[in-house]
N, C-alpha and C. Protein backbone atom coordinates (compact mmCIF):
# COMPACT_ATOMS: atom_id res chain seq x y z
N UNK A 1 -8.90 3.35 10.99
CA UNK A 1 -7.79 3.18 11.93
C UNK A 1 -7.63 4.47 12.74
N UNK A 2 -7.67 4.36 13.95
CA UNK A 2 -7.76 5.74 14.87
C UNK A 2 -6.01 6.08 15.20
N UNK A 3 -6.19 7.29 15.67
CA UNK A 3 -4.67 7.54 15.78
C UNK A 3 -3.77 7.05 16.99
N UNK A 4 -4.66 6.68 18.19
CA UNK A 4 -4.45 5.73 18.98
C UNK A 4 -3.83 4.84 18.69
N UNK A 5 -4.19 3.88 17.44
CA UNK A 5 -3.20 2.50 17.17
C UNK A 5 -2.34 2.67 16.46
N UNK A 6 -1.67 3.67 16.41
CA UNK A 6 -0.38 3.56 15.58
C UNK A 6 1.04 3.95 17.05
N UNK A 7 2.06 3.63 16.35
CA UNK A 7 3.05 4.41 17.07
C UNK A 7 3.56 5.56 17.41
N UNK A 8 3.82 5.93 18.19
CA UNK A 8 3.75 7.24 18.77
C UNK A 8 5.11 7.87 17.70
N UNK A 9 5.07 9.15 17.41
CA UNK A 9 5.49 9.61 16.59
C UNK A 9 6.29 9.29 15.22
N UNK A 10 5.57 7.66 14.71
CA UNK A 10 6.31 7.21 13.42
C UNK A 10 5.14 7.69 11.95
N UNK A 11 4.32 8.10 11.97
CA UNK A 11 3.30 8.81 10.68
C UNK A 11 4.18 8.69 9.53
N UNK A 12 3.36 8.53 8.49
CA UNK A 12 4.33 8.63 7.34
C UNK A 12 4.67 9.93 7.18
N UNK A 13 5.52 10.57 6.42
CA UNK A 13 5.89 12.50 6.62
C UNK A 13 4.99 12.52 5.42
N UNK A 14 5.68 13.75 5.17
CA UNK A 14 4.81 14.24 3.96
C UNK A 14 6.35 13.82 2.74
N UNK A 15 5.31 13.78 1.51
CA UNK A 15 6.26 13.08 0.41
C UNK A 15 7.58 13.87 -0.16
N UNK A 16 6.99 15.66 -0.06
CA UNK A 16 7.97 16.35 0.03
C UNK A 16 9.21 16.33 0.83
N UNK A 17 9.35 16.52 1.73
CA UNK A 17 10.57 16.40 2.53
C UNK A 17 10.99 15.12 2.74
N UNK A 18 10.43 13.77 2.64
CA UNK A 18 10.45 12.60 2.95
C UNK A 18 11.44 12.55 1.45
N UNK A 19 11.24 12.99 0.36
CA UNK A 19 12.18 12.56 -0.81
C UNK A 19 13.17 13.45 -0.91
N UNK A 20 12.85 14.41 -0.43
CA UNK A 20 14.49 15.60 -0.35
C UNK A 20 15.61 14.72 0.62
N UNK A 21 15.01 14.33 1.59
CA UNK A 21 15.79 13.19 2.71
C UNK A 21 16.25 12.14 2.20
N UNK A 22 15.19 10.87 1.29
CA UNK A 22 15.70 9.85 1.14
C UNK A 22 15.74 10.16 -0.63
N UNK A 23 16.74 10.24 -0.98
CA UNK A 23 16.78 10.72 -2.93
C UNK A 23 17.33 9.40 -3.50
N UNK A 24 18.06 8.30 -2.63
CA UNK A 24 18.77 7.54 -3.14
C UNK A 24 18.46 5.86 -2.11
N UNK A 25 16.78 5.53 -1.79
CA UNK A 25 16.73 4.74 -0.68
C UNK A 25 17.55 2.94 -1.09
N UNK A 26 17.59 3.45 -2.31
CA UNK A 26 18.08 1.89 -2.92
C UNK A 26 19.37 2.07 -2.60
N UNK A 27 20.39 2.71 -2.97
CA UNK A 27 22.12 3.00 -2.53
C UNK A 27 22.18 2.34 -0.87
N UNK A 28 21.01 3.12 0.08
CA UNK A 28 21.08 3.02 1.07
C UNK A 28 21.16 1.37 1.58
N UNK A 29 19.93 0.80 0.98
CA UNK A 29 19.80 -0.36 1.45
C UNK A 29 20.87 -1.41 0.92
N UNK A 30 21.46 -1.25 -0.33
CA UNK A 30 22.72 -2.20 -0.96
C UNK A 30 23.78 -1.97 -0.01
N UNK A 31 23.78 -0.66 0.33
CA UNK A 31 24.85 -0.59 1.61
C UNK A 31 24.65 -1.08 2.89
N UNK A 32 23.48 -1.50 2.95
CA UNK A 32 23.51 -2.23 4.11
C UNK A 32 22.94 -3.86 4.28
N UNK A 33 23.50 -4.57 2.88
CA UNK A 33 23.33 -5.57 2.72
C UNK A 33 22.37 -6.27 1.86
N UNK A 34 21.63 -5.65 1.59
CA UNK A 34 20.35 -6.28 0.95
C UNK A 34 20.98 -6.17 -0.79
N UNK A 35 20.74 -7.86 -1.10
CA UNK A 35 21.22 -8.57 -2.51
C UNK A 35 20.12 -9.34 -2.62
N UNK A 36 20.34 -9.55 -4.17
CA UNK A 36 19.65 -10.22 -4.94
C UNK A 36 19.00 -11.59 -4.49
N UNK A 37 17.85 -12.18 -4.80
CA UNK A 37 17.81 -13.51 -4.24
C UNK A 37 16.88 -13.71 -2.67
N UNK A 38 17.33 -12.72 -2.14
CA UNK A 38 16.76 -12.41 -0.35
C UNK A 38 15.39 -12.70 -0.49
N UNK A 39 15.06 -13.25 0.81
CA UNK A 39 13.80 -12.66 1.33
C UNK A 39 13.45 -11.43 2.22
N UNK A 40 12.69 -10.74 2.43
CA UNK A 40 13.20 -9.44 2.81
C UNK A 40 11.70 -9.24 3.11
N UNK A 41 11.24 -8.74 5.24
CA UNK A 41 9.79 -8.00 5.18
C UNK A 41 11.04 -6.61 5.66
N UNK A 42 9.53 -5.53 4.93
CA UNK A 42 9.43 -4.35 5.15
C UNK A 42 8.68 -4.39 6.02
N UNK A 43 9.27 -3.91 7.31
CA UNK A 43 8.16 -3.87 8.56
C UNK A 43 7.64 -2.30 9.06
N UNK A 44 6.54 -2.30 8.82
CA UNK A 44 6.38 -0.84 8.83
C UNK A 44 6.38 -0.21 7.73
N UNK A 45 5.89 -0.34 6.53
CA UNK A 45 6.49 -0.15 5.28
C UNK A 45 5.81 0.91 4.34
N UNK A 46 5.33 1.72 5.55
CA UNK A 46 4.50 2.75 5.11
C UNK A 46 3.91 3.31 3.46
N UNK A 47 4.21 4.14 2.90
CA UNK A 47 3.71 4.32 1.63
C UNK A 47 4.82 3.39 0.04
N UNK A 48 5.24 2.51 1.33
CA UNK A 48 6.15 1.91 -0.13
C UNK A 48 7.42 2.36 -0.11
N UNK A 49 8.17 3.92 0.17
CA UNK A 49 9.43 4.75 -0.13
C UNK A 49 10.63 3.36 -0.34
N UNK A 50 10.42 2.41 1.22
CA UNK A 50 11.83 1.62 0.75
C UNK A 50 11.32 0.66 0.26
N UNK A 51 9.99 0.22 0.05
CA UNK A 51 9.79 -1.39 -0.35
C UNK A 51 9.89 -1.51 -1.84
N UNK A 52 9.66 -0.45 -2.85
CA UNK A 52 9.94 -0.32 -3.72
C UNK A 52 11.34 -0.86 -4.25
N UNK A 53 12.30 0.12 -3.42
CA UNK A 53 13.85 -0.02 -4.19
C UNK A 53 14.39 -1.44 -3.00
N UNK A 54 13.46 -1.90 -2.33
CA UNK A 54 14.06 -3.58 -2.09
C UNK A 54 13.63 -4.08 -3.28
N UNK A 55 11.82 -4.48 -3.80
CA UNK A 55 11.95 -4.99 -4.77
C UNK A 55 12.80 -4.82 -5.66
N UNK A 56 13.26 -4.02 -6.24
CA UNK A 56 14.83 -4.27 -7.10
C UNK A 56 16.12 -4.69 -6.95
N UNK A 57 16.51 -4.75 -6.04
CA UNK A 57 17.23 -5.04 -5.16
C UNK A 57 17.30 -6.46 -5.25
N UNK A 58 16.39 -7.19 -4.81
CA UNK A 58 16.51 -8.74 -4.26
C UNK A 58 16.08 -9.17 -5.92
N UNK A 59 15.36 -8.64 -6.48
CA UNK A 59 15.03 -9.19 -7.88
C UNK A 59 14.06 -10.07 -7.69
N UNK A 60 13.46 -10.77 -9.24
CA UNK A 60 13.17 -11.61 -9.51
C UNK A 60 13.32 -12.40 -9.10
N UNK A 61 14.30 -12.92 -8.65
CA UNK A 61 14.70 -14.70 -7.77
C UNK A 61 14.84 -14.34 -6.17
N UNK A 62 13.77 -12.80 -5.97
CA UNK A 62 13.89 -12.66 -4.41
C UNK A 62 12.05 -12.65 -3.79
N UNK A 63 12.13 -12.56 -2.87
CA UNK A 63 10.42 -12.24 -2.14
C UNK A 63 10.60 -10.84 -1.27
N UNK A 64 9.52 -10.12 -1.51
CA UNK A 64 9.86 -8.86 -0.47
C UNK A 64 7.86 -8.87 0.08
N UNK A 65 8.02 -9.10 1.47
CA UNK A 65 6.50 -8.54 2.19
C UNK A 65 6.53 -7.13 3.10
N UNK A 66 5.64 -6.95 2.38
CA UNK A 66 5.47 -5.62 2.93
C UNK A 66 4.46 -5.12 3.88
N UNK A 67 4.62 -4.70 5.09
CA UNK A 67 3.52 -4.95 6.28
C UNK A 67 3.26 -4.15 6.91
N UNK A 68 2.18 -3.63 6.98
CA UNK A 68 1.57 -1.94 7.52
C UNK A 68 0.18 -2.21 8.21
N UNK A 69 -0.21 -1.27 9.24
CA UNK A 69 -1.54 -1.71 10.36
C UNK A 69 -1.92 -0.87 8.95
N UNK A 70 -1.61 0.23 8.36
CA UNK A 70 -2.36 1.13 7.97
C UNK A 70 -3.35 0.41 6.58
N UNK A 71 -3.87 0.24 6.56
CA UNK A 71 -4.35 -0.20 4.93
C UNK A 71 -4.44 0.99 3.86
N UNK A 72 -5.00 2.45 4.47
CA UNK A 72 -4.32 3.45 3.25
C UNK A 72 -2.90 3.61 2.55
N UNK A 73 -2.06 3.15 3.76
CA UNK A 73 -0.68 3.38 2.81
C UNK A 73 -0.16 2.28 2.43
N UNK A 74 -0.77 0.98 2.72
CA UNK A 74 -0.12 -0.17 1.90
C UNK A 74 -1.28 0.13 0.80
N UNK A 75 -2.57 0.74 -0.03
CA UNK A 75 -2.87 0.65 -1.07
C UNK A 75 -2.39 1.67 -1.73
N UNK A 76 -1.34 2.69 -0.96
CA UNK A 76 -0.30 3.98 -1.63
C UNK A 76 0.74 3.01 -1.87
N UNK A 77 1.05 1.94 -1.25
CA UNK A 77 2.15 1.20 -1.30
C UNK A 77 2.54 0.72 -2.95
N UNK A 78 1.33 -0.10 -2.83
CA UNK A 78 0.58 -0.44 -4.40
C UNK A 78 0.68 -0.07 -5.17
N UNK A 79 0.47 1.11 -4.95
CA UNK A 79 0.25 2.24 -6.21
C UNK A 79 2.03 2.32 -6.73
N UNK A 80 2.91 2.88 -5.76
CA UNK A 80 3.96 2.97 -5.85
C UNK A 80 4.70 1.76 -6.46
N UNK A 81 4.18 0.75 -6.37
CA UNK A 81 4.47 -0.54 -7.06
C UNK A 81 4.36 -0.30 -8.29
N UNK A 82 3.30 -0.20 -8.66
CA UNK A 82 2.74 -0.04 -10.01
C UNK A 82 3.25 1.11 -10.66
N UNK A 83 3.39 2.02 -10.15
CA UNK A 83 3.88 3.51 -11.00
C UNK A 83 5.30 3.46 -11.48
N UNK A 84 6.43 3.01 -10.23
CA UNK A 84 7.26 2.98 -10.49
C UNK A 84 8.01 2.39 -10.66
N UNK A 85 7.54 1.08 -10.73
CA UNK A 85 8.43 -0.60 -10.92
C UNK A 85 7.27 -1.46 -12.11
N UNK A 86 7.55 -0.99 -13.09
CA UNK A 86 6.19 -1.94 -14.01
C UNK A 86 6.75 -2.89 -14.39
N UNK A 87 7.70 -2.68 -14.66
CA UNK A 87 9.08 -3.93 -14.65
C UNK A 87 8.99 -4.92 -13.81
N UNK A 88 8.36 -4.70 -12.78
CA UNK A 88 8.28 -6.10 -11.74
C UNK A 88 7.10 -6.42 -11.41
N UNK A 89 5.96 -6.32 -12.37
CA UNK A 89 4.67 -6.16 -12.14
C UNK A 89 4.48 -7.54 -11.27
N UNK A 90 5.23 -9.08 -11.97
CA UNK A 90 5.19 -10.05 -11.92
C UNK A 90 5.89 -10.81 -10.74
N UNK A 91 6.92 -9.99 -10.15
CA UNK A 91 7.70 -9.66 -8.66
C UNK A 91 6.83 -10.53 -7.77
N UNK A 92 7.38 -11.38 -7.22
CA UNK A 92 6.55 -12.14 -5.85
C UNK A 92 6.84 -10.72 -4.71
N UNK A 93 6.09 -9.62 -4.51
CA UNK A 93 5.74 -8.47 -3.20
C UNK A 93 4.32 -9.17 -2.71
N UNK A 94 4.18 -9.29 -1.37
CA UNK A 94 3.36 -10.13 -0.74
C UNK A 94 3.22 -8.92 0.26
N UNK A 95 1.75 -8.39 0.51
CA UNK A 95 1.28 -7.22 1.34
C UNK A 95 0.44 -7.69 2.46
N UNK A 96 0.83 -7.63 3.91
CA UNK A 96 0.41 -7.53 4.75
C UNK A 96 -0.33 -6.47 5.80
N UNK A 97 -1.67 -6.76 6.17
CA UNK A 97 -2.35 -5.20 6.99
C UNK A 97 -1.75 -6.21 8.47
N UNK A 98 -1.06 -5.20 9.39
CA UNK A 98 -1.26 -5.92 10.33
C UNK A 98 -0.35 -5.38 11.55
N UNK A 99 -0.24 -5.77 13.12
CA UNK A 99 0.50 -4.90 14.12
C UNK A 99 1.58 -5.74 13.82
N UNK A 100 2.92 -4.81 13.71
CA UNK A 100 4.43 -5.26 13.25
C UNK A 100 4.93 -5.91 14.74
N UNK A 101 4.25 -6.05 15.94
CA UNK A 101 4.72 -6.61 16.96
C UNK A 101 4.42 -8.10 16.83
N UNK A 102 3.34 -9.00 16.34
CA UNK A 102 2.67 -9.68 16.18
C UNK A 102 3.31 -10.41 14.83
N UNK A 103 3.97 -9.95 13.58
CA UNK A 103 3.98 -10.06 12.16
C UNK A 103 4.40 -11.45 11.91
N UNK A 104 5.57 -12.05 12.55
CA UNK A 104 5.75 -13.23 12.51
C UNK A 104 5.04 -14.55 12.33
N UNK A 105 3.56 -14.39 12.94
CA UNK A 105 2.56 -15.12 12.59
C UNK A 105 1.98 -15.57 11.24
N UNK A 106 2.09 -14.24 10.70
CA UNK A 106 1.70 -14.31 9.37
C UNK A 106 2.54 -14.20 8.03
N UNK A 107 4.20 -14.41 8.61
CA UNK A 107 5.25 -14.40 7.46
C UNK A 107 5.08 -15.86 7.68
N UNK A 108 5.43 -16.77 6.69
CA UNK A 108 4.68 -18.71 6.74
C UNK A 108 6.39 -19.24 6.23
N UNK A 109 7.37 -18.40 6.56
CA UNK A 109 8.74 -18.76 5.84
C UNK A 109 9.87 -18.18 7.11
N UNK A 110 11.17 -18.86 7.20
CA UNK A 110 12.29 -17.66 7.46
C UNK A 110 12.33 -17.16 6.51
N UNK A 111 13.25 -15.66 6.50
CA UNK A 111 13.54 -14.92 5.86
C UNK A 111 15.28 -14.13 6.00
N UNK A 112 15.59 -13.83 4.82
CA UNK A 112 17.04 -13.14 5.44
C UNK A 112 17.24 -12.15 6.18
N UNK A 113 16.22 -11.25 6.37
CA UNK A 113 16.60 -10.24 6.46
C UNK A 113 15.07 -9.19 7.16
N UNK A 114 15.11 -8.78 7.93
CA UNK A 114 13.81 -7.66 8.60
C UNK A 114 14.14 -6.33 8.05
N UNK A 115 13.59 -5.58 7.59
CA UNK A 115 14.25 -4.09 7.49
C UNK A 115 13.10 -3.03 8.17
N UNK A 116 13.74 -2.27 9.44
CA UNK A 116 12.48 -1.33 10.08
C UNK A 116 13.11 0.29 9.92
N UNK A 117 12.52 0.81 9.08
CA UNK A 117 12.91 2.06 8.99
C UNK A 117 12.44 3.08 9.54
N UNK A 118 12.94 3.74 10.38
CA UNK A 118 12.49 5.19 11.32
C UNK A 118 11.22 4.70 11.76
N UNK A 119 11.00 3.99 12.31
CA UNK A 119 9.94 3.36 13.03
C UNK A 119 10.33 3.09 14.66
N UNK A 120 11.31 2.42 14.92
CA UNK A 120 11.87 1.44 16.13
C UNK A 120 11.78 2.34 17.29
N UNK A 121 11.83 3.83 16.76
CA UNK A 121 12.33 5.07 18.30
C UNK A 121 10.27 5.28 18.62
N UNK A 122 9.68 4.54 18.08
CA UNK A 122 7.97 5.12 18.45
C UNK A 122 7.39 3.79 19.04
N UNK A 123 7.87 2.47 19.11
CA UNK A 123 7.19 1.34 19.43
C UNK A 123 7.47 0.69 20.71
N UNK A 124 5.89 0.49 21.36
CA UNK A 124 5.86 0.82 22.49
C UNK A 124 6.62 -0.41 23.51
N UNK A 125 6.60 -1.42 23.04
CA UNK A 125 7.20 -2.43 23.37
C UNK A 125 8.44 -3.03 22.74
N UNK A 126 9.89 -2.41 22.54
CA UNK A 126 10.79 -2.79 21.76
C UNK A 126 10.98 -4.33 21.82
N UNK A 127 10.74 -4.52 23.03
CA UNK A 127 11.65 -6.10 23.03
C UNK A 127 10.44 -7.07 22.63
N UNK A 128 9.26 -7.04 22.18
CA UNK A 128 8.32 -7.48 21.98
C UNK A 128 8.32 -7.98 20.40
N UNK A 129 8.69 -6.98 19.54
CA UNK A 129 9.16 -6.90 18.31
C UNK A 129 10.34 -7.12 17.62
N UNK A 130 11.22 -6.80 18.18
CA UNK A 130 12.67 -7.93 18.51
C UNK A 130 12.43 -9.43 18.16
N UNK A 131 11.47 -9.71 19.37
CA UNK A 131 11.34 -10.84 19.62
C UNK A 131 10.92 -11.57 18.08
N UNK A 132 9.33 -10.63 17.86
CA UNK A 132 9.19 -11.17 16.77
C UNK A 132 10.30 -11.54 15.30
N UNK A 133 11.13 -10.24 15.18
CA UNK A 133 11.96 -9.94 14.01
C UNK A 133 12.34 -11.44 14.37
N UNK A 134 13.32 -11.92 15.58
CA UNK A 134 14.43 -12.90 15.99
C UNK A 134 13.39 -14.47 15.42
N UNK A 135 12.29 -14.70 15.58
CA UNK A 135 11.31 -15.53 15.15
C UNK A 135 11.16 -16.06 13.79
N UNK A 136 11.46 -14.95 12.97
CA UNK A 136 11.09 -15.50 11.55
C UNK A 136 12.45 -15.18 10.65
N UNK A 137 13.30 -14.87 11.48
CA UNK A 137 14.84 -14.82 10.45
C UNK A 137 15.23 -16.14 10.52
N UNK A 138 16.35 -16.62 9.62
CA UNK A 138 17.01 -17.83 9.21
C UNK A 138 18.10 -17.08 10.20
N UNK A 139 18.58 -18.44 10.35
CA UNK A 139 20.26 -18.52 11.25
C UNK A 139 21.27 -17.26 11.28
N UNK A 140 21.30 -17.30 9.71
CA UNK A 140 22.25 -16.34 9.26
C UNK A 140 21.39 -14.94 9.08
N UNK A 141 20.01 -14.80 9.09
CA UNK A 141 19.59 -13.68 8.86
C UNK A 141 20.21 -12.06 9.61
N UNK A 142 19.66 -11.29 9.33
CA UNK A 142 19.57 -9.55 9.68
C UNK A 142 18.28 -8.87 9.95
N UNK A 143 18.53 -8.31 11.06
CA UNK A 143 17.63 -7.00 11.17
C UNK A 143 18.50 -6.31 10.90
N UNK A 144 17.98 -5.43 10.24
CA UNK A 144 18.23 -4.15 9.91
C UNK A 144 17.40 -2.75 10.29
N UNK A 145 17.77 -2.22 10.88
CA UNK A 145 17.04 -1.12 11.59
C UNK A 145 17.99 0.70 10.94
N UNK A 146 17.33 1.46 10.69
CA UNK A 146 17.25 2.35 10.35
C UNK A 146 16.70 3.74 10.96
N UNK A 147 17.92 4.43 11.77
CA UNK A 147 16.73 5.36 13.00
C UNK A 147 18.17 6.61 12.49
N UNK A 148 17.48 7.60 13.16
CA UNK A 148 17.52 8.85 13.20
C UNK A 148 18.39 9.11 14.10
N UNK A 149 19.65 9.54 13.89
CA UNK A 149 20.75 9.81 15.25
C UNK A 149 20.13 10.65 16.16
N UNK A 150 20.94 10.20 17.66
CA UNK A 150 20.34 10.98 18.61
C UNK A 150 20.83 12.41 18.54
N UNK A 151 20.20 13.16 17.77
CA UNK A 151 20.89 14.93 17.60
C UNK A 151 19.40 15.36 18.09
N UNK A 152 19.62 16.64 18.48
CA UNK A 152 18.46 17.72 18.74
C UNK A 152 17.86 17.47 17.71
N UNK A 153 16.62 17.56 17.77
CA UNK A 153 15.84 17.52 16.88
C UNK A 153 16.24 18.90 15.86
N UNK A 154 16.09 19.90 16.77
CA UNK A 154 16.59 21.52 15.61
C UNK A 154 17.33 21.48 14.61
N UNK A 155 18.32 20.50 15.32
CA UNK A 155 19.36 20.52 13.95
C UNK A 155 19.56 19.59 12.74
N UNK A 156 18.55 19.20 12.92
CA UNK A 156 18.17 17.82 12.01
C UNK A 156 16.82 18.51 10.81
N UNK A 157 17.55 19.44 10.32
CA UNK A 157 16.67 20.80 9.45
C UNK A 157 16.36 19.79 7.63
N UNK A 158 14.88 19.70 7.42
CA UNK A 158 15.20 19.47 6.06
C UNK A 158 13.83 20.60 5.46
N UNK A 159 14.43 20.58 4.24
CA UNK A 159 13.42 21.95 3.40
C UNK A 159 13.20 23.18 4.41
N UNK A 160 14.34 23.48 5.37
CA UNK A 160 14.16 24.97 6.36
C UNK A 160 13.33 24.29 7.56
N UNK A 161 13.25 23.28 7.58
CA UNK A 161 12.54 22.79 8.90
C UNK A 161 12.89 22.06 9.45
N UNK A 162 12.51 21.71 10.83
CA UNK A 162 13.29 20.31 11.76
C UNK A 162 12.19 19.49 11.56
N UNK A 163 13.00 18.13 11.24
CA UNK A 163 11.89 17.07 11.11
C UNK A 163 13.04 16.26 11.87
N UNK A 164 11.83 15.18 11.68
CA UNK A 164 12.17 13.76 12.67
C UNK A 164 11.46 13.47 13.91
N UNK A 165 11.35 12.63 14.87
CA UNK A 165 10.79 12.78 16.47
C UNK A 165 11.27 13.53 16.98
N UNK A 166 11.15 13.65 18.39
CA UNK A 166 11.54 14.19 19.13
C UNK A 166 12.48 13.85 19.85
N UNK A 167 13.41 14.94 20.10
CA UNK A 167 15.06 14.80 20.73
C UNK A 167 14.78 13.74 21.50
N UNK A 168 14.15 13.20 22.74
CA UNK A 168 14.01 12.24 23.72
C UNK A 168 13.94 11.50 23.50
N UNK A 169 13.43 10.76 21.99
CA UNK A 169 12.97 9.42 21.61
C UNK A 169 14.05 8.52 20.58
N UNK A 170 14.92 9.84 20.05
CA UNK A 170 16.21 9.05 19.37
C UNK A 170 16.79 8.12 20.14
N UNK A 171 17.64 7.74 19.40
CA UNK A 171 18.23 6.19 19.84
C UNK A 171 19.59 6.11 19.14
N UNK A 172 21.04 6.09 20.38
CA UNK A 172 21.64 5.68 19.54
C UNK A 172 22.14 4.34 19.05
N UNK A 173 22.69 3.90 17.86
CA UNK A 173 22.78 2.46 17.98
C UNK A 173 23.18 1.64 19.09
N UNK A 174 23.89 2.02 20.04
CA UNK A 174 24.18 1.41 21.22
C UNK A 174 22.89 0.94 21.88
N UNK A 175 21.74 1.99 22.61
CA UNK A 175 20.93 2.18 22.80
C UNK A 175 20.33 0.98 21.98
N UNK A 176 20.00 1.20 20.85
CA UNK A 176 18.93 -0.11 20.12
C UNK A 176 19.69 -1.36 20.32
N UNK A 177 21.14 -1.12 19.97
CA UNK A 177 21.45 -2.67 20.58
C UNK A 177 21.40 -3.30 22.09
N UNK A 178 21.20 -2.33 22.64
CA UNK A 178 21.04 -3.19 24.34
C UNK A 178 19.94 -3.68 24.27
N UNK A 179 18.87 -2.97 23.74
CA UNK A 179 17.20 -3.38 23.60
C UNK A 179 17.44 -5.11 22.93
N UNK A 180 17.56 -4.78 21.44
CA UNK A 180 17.29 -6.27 20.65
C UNK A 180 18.70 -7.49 21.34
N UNK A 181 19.88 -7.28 22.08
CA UNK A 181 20.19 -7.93 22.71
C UNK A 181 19.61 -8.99 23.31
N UNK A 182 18.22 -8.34 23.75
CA UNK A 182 17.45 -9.25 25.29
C UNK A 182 17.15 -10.30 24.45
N UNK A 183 16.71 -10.27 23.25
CA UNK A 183 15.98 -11.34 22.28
C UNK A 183 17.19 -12.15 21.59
N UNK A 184 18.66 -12.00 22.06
CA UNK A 184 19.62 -12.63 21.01
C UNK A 184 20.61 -12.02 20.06
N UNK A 185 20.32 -10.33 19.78
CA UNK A 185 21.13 -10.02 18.98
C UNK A 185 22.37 -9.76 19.31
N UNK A 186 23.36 -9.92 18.39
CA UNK A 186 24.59 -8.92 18.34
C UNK A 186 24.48 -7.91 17.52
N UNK A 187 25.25 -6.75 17.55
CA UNK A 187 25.58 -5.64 16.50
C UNK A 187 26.40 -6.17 15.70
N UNK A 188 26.65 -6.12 14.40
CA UNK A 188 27.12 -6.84 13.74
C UNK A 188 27.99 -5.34 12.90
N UNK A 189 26.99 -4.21 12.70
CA UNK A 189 27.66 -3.06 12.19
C UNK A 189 26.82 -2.20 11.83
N UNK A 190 27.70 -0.67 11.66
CA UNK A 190 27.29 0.49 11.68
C UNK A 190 27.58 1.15 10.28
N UNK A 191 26.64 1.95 9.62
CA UNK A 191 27.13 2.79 8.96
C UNK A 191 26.35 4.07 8.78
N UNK A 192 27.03 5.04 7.84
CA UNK A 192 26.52 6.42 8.32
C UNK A 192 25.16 6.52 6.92
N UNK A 193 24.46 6.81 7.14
CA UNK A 193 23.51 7.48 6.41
C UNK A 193 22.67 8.86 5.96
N UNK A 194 24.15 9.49 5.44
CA UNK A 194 23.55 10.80 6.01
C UNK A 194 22.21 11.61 5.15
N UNK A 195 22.19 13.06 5.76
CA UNK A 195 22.83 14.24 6.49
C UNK A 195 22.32 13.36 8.17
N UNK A 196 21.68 12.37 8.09
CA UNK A 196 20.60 12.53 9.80
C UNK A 196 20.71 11.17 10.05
N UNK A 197 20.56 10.10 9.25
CA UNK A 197 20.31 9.02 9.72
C UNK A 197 21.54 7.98 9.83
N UNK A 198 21.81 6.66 10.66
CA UNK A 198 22.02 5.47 10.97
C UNK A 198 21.69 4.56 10.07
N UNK A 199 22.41 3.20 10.00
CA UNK A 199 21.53 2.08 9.29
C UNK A 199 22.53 1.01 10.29
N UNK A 200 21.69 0.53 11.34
CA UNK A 200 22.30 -0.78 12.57
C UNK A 200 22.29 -2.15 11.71
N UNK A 201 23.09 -2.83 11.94
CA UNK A 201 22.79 -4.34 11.31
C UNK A 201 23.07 -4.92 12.71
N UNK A 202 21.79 -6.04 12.57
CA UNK A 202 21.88 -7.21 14.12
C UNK A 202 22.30 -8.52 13.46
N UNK A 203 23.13 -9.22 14.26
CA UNK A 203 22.70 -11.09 13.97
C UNK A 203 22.47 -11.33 14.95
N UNK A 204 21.26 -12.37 15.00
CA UNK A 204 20.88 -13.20 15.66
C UNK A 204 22.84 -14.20 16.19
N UNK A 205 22.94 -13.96 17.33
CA UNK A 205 24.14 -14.79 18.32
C UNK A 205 24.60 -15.95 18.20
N UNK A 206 24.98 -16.50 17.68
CA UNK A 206 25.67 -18.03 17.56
C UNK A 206 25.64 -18.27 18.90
N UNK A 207 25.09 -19.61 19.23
CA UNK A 207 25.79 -20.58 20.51
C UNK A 207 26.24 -21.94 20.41
């Protein structure tokens, strides 16, 4: 996979600072809706970090797919399956290689719920992927999107360093909601995720 086909500044980080940041990704996601039972893709779901603590989350009586162009980090994904959930060895997690603009094709179900984490501020066609998310949710479903407040990048310091994209490419939830609008959404709600991040919830619009 060349570096060409990925999104412009979404790479997985490095595991160090990536876990000083996210120490608690399961808290995060119960707070923003995700229960037991769900169906749930991880879009973009890089080395596993949140697909993991969904599988627990939705449980046993839930489905979680997990969907990455990369094929090295969905077989890190794996791994992370296995290391740290042996408990759910038996877990319906369903792994997809594939472009998250496109994904809908190959989810064969609705689902409750999309979850895109720190991904959405690098992809080159937002409303393209929208589109897709809006495609394979149920009525009542959620996107859930997860981005990086629009702060300077400088001050968005973890382990003595600035991480995240770049200042220009943040997004604030307003901002992402005008985008997934075009495809149907409403904002449905906000909450804080700190020291740096957002967690947006969309519904698909009643008419």
């Amino acid at each position: 996979m060349t570096s060409e086909a990925y999104f412009p500044a979404t790479a997985m980080p490095d595991a160090d600072w990536w876990a000083a940041l996210w120490p608690d990704p399961e808290g995060a996601l119960r707070g923003l809706g995700i229960a037991a039972g769900q169906v749930v893709v991880d879009l973009c779901c890089g080395d596993g970090h949140f697909t993991v603590p969904l599988c627990r989350l939705v449980g046993m009586s839930g489905r979680v797919y997990g969907l990455d162009m990369d094929p090295l980090l969905l077989a890190a994904a794996k791994r992370r399956m296995q290391n740290e959930a042996p408990d759910l060895v038996d877990m319906d997690c369903r792994w997809i290689e594939a472009d998250a603009r496109r994904f809908d094709r190959l989810v064969a179900e609705k689902v409750d719920a999309v979850l895109l984490a720190n991904t959405f501020h690098g992809v080159p066609d937002k409303t393209m992927l929208a589109g897709a998310v809006a495609r394979v949710l149920k009525p009542d479903g959620r996107f859930v999107l997860i981005n990086w407040h629009a702060r300077p990048q400088e001050e968005t310091t973890v382990l003595g360093r600035p991480r995240g994209p770049k200042t220009a490419m943040r997004m604030t939830p307003r901002q992402a909601g005008d985008i997934v609008s075009s495809v149907g959404f409403d904002l449905e709600n906000v909450i804080e995720l700190p020291p740096y991040h957002y967690g947006a919830v969309f519904r698909l619009a009643k008419h």
